[in-house]
C-alpha atoms as a PDB file:
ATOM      1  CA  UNK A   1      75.759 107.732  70.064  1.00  0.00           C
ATOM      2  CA  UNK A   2      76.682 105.202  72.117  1.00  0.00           C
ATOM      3  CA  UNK A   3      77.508 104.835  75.601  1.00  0.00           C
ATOM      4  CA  UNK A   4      79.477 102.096  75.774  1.00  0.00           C
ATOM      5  CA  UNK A   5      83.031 102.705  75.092  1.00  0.00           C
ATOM      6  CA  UNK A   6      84.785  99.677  75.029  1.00  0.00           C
ATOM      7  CA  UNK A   7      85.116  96.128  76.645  1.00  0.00           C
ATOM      8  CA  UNK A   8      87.085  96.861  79.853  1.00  0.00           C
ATOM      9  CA  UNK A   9      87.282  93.712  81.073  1.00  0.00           C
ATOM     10  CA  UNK A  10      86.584  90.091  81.250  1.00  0.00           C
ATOM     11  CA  UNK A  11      86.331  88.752  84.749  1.00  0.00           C
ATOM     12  CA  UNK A  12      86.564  84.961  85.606  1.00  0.00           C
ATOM     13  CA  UNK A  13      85.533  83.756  88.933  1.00  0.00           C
ATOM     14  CA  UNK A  14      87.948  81.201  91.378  1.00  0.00           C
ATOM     15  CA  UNK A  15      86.731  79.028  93.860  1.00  0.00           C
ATOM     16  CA  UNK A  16      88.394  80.186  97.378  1.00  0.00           C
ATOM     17  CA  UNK A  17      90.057  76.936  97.492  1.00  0.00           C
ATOM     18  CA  UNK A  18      91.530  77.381  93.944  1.00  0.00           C
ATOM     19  CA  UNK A  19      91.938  80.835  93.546  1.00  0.00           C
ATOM     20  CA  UNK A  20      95.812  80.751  94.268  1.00  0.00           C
ATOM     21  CA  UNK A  21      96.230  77.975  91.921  1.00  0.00           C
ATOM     22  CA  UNK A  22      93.966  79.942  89.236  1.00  0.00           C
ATOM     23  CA  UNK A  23      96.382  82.780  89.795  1.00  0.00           C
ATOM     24  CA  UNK A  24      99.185  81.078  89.112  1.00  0.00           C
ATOM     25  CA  UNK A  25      98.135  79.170  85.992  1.00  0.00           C
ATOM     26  CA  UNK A  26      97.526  82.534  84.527  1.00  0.00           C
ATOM     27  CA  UNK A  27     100.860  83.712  85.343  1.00  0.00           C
ATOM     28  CA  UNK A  28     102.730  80.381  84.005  1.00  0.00           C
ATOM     29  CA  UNK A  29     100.439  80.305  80.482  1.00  0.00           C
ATOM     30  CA  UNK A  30     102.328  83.596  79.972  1.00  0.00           C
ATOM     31  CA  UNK A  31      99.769  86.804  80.482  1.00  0.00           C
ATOM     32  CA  UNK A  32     101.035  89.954  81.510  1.00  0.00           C
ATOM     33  CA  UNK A  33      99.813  90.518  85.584  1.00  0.00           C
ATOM     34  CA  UNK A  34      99.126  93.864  86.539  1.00  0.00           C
ATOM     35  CA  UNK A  35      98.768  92.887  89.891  1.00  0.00           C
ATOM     36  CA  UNK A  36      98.126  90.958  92.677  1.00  0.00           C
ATOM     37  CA  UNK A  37      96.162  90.718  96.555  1.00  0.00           C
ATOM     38  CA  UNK A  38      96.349  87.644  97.527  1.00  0.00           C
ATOM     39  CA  UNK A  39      93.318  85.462  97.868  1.00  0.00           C
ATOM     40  CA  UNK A  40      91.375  89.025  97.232  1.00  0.00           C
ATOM     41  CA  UNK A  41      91.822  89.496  92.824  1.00  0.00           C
ATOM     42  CA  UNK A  42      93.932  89.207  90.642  1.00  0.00           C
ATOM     43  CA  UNK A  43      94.564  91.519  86.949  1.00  0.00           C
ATOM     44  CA  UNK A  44      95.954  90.263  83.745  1.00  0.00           C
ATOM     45  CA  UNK A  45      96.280  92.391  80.353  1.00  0.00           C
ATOM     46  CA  UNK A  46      96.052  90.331  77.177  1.00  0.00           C
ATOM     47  CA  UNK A  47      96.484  93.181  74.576  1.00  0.00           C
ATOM     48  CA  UNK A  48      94.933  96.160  76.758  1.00  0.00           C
ATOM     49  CA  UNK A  49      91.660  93.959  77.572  1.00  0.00           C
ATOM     50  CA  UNK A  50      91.937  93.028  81.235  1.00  0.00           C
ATOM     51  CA  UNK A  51      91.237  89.891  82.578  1.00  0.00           C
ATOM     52  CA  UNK A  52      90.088  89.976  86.368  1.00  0.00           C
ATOM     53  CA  UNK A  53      90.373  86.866  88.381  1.00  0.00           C
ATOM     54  CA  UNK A  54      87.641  87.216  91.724  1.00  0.00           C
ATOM     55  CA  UNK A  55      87.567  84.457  94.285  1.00  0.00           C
ATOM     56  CA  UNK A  56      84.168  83.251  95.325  1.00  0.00           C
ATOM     57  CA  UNK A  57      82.712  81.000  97.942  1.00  0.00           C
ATOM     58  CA  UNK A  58      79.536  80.481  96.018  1.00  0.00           C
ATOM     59  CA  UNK A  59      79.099  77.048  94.039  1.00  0.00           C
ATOM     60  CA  UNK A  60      80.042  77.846  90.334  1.00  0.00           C
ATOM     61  CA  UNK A  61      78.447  76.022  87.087  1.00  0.00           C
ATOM     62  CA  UNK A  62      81.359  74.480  84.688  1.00  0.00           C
ATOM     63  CA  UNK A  63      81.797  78.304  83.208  1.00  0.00           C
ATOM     64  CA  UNK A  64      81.642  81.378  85.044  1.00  0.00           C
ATOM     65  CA  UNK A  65      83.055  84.805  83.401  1.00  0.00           C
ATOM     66  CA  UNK A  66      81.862  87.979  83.060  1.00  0.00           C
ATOM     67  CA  UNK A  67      81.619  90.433  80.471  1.00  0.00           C
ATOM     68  CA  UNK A  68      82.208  94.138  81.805  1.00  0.00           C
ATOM     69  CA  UNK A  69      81.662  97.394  79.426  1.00  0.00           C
ATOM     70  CA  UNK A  70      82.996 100.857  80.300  1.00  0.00           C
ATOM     71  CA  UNK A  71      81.499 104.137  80.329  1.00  0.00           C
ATOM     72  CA  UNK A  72      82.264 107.281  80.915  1.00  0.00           C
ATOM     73  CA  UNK A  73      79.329 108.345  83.891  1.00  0.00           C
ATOM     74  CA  UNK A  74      77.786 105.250  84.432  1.00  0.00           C
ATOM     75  CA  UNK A  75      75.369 107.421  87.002  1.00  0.00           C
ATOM     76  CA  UNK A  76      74.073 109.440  84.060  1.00  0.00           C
ATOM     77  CA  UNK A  77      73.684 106.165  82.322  1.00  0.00           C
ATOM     78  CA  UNK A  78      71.716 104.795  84.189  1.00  0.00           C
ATOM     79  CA  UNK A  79      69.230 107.789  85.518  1.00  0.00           C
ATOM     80  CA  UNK A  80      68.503 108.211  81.833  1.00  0.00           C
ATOM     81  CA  UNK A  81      68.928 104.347  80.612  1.00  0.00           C
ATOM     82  CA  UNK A  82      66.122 103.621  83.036  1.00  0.00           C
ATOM     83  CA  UNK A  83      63.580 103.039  80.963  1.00  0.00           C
ATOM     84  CA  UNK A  84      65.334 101.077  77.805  1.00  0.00           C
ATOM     85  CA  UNK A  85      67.445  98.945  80.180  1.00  0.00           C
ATOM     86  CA  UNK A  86      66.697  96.063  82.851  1.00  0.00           C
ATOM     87  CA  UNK A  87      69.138  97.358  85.561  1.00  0.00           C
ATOM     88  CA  UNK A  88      69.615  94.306  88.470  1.00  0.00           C
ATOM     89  CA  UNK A  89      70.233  96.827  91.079  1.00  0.00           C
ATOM     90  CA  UNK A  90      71.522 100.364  91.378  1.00  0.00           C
ATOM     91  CA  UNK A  91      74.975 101.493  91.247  1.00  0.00           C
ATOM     92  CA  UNK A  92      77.428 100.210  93.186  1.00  0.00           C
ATOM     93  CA  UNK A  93      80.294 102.142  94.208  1.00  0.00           C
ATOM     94  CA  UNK A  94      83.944 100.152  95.087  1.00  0.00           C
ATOM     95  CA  UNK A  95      87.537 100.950  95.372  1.00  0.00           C
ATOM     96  CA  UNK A  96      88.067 100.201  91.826  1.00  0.00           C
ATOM     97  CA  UNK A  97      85.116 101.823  90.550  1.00  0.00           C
ATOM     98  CA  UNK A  98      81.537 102.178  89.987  1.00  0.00           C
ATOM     99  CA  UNK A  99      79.603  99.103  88.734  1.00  0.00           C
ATOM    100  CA  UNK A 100      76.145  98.226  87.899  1.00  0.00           C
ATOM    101  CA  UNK A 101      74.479  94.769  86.372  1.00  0.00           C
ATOM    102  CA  UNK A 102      72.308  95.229  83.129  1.00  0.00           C
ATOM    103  CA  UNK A 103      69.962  92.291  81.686  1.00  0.00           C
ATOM    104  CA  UNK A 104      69.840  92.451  78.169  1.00  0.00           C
ATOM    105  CA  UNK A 105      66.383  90.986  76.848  1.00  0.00           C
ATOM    106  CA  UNK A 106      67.548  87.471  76.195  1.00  0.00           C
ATOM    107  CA  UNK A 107      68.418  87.136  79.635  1.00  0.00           C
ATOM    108  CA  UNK A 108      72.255  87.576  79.513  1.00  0.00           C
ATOM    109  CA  UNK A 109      73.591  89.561  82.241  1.00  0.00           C
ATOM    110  CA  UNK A 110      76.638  91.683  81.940  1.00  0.00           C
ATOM    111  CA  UNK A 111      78.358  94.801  83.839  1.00  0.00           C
ATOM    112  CA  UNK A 112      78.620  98.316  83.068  1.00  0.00           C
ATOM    113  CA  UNK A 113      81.743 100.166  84.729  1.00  0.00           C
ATOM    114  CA  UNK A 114      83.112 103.291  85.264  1.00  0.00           C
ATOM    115  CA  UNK A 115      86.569 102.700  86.132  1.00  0.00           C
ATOM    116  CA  UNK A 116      87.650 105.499  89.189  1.00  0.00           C
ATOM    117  CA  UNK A 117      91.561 104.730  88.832  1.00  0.00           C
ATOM    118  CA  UNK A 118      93.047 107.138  91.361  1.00  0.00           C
ATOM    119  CA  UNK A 119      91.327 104.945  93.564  1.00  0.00           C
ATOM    120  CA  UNK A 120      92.908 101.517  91.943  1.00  0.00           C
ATOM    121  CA  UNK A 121      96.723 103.195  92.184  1.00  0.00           C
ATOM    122  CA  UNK A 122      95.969 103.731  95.614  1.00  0.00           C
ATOM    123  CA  UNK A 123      94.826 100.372  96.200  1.00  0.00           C
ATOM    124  CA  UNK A 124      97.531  98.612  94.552  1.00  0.00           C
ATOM    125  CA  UNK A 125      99.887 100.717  96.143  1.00  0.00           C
ATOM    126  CA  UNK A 126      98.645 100.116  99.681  1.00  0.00           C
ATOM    127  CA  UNK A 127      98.484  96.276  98.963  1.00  0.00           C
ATOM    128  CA  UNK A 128     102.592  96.368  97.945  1.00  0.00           C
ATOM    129  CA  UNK A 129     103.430  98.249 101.155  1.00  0.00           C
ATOM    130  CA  UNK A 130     101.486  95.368 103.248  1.00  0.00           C
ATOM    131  CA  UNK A 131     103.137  92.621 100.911  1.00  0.00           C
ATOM    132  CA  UNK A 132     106.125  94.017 101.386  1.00  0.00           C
ATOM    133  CA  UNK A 133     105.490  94.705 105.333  1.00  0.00           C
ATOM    134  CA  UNK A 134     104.496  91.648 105.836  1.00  0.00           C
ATOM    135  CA  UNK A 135     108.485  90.289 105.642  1.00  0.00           C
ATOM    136  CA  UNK A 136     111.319  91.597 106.934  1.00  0.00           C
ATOM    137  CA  UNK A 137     112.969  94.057 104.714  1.00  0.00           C
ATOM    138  CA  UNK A 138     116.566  93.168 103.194  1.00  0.00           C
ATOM    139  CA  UNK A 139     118.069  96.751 103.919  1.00  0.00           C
ATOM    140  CA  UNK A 140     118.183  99.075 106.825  1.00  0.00           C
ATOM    141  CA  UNK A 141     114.878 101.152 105.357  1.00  0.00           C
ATOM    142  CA  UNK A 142     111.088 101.847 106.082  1.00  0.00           C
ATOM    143  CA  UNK A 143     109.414  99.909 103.686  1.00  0.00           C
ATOM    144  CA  UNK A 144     107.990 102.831 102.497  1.00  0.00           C
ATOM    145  CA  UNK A 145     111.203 103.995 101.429  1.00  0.00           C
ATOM    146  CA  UNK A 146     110.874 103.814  97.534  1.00  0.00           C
ATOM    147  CA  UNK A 147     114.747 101.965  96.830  1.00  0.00           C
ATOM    148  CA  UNK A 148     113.553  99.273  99.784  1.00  0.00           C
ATOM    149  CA  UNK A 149     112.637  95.342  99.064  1.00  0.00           C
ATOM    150  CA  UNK A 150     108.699  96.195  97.237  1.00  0.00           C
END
């Protein structure tokens, strides 16, 4: 049986300096954005696989992407994966999810995730209100206020 369930994402690392530009070259070749913080990521769907766009301030090599694989309890995974896989770390645990690097024996590196995405729709929803906070509103409403300029 396997544990991996499908390619979740892609992710593609931006410069700082360039991640805004990055951004908005995806957005003007055409793919779909799911959403947006500004100079924090950036999500693109291509046919349900997502493409993640991360700003970085380390030096990058001419190519820099990332292959990410979901499963369903990554913790189980990797308590009982132990042994058959390199882990680079343990678990990590964000706002988006819970992440961990594997090294497959040929040296290529590559993520498994378990996506947590009550968190995400929280996230994204929090990061609209301060977008949307952030200018003055165009009607007489909170910006909360679900019929007001988000």
């Amino acid at each position: 049986m396997s544990i991996v369930k499908k390619v979740h994402m892609c992710i593609m690392m931006a410069p700082e300096s360039s991640f805004e530009d990055t951004v908005k070259f995806y957005k003007e070749i055409g793919l779909t954005s799911k959403f947006h913080i500004e100079n924090k990521w950036a999500e693109f769907d291509i046919g349900g696989l997502l493409i993640g766009i991360c700003p970085t301030s380390k030096e990058l090599p001419d190519r820099s992407t990332g292959l990410v694989m979901q499963v369903d309890d990554l913790q189980s995974v990797y308590e009982n994966q132990k042994d058959l896989i390199t882990f680079l770390a343990e678990p990590v645990e964000a706002i988006h999810g819970i992440m961990v690097s594997v090294k497959d024996p040929s040296g290529n590196i590559f993520d498994l995730y378990q996506p947590t995405p009550e968190k995400v729709k929280d996230l994204v929803q929090k990061a609209k209100e301060e977008e949307c906070c952030a200018t003055p509103c165009q009607k007489e409403q909170s910006c909360k206020d679900d019929d007001c300029c988000c």
